[in-house]
PDB file of N, CA and C in Angstrom:
ATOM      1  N   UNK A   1     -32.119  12.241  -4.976  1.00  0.00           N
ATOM      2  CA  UNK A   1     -32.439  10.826  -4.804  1.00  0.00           C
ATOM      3  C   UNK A   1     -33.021  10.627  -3.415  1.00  0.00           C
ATOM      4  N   UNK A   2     -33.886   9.709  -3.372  1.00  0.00           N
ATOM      5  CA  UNK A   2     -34.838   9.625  -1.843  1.00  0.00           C
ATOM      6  C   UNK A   2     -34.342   7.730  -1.472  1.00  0.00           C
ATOM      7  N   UNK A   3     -33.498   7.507  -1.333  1.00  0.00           N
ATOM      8  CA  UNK A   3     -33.507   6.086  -0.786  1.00  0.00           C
ATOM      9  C   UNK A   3     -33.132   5.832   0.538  1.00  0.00           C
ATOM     10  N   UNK A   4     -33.744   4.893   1.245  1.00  0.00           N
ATOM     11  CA  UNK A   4     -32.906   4.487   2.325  1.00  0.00           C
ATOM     12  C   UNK A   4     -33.140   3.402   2.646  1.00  0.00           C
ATOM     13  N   UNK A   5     -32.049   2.436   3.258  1.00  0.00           N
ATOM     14  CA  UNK A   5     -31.779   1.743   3.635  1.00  0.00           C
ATOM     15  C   UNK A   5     -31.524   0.919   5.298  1.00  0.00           C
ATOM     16  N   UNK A   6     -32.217   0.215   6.102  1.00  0.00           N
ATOM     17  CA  UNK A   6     -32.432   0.567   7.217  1.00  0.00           C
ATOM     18  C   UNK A   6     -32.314  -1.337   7.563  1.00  0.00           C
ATOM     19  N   UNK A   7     -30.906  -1.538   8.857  1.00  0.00           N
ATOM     20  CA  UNK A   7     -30.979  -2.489   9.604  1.00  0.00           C
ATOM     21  C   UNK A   7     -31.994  -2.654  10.315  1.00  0.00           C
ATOM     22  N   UNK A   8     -33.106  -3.382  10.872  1.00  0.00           N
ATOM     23  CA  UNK A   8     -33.851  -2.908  11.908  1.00  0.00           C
ATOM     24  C   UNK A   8     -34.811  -3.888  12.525  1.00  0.00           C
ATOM     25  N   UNK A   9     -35.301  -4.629  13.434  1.00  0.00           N
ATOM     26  CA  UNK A   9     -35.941  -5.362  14.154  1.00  0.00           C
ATOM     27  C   UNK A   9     -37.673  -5.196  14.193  1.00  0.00           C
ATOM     28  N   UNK A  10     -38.498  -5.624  13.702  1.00  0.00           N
ATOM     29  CA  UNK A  10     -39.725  -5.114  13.690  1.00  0.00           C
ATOM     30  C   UNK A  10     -40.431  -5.591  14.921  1.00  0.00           C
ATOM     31  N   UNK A  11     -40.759  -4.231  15.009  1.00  0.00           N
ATOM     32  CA  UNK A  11     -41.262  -4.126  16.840  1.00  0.00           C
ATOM     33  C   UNK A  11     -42.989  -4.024  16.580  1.00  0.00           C
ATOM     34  N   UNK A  12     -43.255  -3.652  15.864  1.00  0.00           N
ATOM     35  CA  UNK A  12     -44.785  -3.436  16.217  1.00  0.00           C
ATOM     36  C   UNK A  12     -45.587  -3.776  14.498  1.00  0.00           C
ATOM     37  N   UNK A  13     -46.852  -4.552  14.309  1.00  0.00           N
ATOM     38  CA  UNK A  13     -46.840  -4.479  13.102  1.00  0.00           C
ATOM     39  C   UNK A  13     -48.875  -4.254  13.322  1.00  0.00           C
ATOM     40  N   UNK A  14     -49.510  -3.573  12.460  1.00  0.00           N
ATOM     41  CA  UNK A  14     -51.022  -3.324  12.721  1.00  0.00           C
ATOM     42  C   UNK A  14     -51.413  -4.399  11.471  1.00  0.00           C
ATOM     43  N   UNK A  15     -52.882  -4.295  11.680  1.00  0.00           N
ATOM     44  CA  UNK A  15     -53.705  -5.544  11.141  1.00  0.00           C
ATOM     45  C   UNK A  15     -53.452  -5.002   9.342  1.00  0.00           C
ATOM     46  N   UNK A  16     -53.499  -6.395   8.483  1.00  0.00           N
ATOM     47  CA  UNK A  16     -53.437  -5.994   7.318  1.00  0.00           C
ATOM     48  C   UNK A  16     -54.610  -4.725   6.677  1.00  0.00           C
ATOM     49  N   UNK A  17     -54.494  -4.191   5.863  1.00  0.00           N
ATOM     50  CA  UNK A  17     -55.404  -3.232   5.376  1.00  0.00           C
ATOM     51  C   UNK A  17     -55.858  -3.057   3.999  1.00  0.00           C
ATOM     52  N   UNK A  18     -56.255  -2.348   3.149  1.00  0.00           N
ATOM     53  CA  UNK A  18     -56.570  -2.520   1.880  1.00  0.00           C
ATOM     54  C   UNK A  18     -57.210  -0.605   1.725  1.00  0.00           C
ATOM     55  N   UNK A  19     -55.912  -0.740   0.494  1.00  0.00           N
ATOM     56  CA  UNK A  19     -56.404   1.203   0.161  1.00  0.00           C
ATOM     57  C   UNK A  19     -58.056   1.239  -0.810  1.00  0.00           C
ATOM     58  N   UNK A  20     -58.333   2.609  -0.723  1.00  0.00           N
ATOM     59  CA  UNK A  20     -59.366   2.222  -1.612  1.00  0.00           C
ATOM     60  C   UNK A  20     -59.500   1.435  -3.144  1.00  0.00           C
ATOM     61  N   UNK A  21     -58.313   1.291  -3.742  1.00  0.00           N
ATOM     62  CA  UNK A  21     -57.940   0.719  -4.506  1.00  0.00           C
ATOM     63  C   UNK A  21     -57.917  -1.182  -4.538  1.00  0.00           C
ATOM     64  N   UNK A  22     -58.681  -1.183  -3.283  1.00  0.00           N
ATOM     65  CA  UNK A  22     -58.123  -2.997  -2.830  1.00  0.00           C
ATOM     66  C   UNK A  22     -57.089  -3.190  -3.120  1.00  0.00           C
ATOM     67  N   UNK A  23     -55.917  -2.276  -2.998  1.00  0.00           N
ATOM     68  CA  UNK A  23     -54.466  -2.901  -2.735  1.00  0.00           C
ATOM     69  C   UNK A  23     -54.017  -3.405  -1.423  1.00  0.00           C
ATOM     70  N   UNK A  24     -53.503  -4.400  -0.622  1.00  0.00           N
ATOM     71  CA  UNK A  24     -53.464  -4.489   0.275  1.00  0.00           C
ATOM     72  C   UNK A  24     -51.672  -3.242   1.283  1.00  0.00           C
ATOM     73  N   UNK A  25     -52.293  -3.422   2.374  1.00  0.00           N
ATOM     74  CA  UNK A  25     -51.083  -2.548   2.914  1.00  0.00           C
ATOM     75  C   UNK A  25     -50.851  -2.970   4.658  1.00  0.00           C
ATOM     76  N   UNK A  26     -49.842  -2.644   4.473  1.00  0.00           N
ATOM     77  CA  UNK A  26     -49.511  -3.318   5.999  1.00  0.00           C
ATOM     78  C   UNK A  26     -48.232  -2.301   6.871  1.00  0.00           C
ATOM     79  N   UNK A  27     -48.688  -1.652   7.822  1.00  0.00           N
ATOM     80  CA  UNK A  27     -48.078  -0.877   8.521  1.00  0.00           C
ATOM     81  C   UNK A  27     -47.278  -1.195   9.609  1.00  0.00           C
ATOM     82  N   UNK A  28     -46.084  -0.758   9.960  1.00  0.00           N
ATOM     83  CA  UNK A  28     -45.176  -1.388  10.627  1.00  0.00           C
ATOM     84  C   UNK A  28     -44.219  -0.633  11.646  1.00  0.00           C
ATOM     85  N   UNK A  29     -43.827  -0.656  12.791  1.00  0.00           N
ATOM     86  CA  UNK A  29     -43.078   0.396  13.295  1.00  0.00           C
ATOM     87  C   UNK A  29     -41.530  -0.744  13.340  1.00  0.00           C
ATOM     88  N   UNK A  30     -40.079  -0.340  13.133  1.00  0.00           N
ATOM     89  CA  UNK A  30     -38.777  -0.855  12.773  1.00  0.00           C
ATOM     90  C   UNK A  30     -38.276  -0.287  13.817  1.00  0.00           C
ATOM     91  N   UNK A  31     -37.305  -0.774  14.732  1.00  0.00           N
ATOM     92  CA  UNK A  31     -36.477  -0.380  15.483  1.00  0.00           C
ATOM     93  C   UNK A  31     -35.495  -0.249  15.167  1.00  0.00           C
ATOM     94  N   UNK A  32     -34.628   0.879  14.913  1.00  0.00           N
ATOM     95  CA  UNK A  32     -32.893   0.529  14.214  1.00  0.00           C
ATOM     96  C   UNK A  32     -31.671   0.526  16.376  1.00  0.00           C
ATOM     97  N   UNK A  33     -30.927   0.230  15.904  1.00  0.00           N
ATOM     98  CA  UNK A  33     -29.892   0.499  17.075  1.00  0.00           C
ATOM     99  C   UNK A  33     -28.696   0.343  16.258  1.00  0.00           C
ATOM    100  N   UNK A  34     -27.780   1.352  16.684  1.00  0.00           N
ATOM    101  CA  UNK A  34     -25.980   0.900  16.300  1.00  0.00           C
ATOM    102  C   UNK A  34     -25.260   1.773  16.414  1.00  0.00           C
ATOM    103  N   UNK A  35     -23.858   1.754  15.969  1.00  0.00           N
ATOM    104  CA  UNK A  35     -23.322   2.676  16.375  1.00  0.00           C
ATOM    105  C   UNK A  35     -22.411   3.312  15.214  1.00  0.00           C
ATOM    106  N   UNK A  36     -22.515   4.550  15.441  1.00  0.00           N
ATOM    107  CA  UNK A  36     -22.114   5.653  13.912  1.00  0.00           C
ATOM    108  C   UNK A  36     -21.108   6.207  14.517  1.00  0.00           C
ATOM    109  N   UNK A  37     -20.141   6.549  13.546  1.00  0.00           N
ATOM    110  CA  UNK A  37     -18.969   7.844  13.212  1.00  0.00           C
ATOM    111  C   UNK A  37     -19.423   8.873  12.866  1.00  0.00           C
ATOM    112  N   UNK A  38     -19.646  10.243  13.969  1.00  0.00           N
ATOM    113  CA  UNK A  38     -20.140  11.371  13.666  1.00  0.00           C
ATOM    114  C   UNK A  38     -18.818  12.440  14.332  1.00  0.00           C
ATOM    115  N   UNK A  39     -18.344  13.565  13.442  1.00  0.00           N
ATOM    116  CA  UNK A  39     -17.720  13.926  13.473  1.00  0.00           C
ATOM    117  C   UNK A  39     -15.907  13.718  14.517  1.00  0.00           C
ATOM    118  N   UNK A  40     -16.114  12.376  13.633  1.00  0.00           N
ATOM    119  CA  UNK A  40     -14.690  11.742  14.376  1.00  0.00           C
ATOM    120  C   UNK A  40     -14.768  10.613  15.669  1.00  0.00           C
ATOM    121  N   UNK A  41     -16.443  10.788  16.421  1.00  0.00           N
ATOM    122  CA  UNK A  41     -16.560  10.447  17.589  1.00  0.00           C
ATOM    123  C   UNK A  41     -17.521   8.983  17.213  1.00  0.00           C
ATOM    124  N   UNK A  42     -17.346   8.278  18.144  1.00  0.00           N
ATOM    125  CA  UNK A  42     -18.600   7.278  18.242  1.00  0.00           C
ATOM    126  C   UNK A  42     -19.687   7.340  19.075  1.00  0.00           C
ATOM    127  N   UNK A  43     -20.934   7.521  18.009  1.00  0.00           N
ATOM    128  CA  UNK A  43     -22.666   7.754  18.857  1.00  0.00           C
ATOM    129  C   UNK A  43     -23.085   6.619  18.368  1.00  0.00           C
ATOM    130  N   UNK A  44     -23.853   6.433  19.540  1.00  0.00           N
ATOM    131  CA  UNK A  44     -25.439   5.349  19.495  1.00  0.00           C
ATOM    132  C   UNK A  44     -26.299   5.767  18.997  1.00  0.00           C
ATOM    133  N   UNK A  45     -26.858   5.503  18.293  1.00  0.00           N
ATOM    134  CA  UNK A  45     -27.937   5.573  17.548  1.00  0.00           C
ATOM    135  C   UNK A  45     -29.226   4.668  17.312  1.00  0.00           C
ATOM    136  N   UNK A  46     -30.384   5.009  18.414  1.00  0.00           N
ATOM    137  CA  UNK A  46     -31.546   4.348  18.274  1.00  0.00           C
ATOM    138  C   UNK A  46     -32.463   5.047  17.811  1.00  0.00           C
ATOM    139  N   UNK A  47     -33.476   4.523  17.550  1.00  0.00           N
ATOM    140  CA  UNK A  47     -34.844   4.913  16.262  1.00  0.00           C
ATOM    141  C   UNK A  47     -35.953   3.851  16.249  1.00  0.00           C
ATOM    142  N   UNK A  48     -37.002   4.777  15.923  1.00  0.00           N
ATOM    143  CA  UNK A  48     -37.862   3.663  15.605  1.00  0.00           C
ATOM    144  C   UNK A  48     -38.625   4.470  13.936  1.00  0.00           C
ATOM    145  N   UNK A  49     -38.758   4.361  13.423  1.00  0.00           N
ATOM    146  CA  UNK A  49     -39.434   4.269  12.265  1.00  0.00           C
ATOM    147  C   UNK A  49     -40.982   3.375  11.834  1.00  0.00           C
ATOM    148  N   UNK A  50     -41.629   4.532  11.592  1.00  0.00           N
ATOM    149  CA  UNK A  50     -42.727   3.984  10.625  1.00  0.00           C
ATOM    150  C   UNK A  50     -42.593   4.383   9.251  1.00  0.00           C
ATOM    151  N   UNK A  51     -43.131   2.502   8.875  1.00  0.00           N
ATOM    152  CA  UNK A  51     -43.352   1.806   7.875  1.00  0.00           C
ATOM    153  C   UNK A  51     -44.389   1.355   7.478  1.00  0.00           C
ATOM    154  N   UNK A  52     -44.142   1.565   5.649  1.00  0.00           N
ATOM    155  CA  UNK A  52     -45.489   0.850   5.371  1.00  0.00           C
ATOM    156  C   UNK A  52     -44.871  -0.232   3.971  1.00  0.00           C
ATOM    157  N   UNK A  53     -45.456  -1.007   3.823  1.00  0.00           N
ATOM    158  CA  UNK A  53     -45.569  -1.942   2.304  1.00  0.00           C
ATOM    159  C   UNK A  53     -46.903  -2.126   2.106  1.00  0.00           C
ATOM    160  N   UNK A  54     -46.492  -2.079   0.747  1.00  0.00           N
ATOM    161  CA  UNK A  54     -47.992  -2.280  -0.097  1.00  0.00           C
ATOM    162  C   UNK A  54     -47.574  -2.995  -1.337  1.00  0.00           C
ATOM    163  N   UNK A  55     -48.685  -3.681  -1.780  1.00  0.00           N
ATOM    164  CA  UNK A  55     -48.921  -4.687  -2.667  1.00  0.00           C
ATOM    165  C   UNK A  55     -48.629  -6.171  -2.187  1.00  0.00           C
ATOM    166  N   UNK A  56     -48.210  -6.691  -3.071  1.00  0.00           N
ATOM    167  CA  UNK A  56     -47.476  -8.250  -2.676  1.00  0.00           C
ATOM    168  C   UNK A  56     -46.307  -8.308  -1.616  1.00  0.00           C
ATOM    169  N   UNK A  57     -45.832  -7.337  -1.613  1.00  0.00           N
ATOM    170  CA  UNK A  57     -44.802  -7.329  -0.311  1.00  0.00           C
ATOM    171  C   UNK A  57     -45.475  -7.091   1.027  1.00  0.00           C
ATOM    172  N   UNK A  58     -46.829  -6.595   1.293  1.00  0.00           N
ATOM    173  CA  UNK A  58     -47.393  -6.701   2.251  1.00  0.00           C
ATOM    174  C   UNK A  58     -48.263  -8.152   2.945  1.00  0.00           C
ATOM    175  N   UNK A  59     -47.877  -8.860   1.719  1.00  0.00           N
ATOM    176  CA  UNK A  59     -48.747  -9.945   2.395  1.00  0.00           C
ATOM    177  C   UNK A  59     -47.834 -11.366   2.297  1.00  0.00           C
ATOM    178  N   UNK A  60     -46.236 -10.430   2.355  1.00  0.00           N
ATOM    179  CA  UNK A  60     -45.448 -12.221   2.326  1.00  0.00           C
ATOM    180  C   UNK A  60     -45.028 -12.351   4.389  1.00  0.00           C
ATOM    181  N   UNK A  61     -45.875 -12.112   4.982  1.00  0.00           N
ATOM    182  CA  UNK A  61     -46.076 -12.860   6.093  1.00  0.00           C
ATOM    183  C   UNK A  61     -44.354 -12.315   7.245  1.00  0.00           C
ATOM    184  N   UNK A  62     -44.485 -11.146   7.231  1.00  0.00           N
ATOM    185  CA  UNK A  62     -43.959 -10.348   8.288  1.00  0.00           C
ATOM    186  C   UNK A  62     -43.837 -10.435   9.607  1.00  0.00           C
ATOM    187  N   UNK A  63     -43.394 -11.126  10.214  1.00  0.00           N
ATOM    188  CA  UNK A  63     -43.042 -11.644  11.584  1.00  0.00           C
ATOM    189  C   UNK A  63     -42.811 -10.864  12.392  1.00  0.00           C
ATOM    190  N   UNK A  64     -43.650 -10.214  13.362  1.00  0.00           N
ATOM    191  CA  UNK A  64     -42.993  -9.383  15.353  1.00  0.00           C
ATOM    192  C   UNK A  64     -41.360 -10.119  15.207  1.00  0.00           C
ATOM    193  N   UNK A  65     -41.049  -9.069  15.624  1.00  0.00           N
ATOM    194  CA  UNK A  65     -39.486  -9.832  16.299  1.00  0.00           C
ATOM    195  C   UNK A  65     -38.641  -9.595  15.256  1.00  0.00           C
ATOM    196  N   UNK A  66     -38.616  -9.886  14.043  1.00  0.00           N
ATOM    197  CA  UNK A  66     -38.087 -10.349  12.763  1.00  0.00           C
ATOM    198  C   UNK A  66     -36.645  -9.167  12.011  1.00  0.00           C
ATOM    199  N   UNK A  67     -35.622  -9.661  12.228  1.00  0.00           N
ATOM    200  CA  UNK A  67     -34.587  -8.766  12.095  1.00  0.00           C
ATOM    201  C   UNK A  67     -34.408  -8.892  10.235  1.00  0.00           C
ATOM    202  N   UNK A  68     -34.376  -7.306  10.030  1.00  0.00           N
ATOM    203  CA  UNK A  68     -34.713  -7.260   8.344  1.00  0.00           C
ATOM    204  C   UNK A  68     -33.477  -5.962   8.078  1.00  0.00           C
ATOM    205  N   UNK A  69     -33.567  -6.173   6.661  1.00  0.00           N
ATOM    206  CA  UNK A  69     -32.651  -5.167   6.024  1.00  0.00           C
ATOM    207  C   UNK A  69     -33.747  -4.198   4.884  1.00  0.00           C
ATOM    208  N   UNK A  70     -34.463  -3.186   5.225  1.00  0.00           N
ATOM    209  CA  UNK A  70     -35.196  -2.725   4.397  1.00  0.00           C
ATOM    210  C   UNK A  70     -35.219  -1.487   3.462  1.00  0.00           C
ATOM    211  N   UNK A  71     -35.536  -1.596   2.340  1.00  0.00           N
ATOM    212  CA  UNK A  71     -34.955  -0.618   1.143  1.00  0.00           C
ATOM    213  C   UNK A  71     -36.147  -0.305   0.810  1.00  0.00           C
ATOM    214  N   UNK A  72     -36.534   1.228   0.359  1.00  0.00           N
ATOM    215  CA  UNK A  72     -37.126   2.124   0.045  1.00  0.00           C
ATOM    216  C   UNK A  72     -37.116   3.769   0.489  1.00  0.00           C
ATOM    217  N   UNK A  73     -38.146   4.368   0.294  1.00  0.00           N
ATOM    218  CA  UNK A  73     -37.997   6.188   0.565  1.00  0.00           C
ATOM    219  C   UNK A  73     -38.986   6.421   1.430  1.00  0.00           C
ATOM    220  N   UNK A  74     -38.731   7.435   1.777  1.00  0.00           N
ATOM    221  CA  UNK A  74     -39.366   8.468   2.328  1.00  0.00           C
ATOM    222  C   UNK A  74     -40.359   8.928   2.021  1.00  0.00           C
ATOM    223  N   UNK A  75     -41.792   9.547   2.540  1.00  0.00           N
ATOM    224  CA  UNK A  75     -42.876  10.328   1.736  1.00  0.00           C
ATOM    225  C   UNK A  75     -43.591  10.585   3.119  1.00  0.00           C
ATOM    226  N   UNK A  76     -44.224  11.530   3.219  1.00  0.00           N
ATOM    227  CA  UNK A  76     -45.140  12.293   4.025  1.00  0.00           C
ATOM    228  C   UNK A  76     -46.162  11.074   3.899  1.00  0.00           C
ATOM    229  N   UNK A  77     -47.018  11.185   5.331  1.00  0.00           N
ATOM    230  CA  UNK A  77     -47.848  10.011   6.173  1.00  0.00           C
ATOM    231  C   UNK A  77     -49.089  10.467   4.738  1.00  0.00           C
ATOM    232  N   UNK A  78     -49.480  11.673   4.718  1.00  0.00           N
ATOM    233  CA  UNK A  78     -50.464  12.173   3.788  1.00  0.00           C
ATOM    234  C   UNK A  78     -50.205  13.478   3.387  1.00  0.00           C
ATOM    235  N   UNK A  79     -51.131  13.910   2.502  1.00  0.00           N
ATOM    236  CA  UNK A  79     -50.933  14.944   1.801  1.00  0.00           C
ATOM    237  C   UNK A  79     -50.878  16.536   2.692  1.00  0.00           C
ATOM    238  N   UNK A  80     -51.358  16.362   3.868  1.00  0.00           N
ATOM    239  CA  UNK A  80     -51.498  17.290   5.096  1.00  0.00           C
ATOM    240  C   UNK A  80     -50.656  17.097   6.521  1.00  0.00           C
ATOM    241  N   UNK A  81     -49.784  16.164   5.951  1.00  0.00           N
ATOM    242  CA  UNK A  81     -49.138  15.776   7.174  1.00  0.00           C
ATOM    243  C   UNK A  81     -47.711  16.066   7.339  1.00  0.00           C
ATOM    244  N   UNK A  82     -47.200  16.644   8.145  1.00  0.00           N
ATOM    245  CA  UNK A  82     -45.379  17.153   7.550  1.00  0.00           C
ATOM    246  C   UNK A  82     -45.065  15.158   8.576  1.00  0.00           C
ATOM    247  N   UNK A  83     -45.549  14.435   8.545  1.00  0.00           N
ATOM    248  CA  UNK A  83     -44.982  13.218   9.725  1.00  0.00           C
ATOM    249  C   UNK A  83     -44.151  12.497   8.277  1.00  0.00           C
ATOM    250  N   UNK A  84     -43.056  11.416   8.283  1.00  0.00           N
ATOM    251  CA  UNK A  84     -42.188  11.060   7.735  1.00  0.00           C
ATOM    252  C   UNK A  84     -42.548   9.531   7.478  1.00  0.00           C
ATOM    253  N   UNK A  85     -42.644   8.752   6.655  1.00  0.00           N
ATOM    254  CA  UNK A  85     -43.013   7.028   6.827  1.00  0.00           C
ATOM    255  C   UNK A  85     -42.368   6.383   5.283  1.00  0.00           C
ATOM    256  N   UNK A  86     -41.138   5.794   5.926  1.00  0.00           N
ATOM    257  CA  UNK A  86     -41.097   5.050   5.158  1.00  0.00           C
ATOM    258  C   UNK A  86     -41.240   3.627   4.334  1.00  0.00           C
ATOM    259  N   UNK A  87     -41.602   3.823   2.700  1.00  0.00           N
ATOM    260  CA  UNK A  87     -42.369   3.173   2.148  1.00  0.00           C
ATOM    261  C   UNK A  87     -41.401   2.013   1.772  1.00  0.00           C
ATOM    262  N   UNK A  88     -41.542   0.680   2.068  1.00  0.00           N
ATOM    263  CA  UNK A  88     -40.488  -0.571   1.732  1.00  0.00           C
ATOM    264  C   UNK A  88     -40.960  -0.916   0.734  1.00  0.00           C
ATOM    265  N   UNK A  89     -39.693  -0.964  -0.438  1.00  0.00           N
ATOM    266  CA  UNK A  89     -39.967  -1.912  -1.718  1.00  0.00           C
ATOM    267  C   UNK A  89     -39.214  -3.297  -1.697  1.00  0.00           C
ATOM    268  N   UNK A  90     -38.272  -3.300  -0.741  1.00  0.00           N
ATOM    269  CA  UNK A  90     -38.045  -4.865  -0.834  1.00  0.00           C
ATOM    270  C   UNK A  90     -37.386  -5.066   0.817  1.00  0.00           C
ATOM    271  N   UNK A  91     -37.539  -6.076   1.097  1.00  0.00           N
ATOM    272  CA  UNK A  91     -37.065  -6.673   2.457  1.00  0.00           C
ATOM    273  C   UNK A  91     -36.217  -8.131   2.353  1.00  0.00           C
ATOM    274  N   UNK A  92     -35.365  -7.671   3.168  1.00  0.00           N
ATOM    275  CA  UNK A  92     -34.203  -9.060   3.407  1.00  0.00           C
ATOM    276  C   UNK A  92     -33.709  -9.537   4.898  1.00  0.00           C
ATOM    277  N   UNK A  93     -34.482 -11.018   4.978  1.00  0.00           N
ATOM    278  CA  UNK A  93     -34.280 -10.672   6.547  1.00  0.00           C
ATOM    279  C   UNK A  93     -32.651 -11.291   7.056  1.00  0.00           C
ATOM    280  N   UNK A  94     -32.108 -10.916   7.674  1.00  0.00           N
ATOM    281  CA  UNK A  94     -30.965 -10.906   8.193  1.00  0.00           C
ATOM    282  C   UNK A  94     -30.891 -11.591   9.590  1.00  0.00           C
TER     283      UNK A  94
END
């Protein structure tokens, strides 16, 4: 199973886009921060993540700043790329 789930603050977002398909797409970098239970101990844990949405979820008006709860997977940037980006199928802002 490939899901994840991610608290996270959107820090950076690029101009809307459109695949060759005229689907629209909208790329996004997420900041996570918090703090985890790793082997008994408590770590901080910061991140930033790139993101992308596509279709109708790319164009319901995504706010800088905007603290979200976002669900979807994982997939390589492209077919030549080992880089990591995950793809949002739904957003809840928090």
């Amino acid at each position: 199973m490939n899901k994840l789930v991610l608290q996270a603050e959107v820090v950076q977002i690029e101009p809307l886009r459109y695949t060759p398909a005229g689907i629209p797409l909208l790329s996004v970098v997420l900041r996570h921060v918090s703090e985890q239970v790793e082997a008994g101990m408590k770590r901080k844990v910061e991140c930033e993540v790139n993101a992308v949405t596509i279709g109708d979820l790319a164009q319901q008006g995504l706010k800088l700043g905007s603290h979200i709860q976002a669900t979807g997977f994982l997939a390589k940037r492209s077919l030549k790329s080992t880089q990591l980006v995950m793809h949002i199928n739904h957003i809840e802002l928090i």
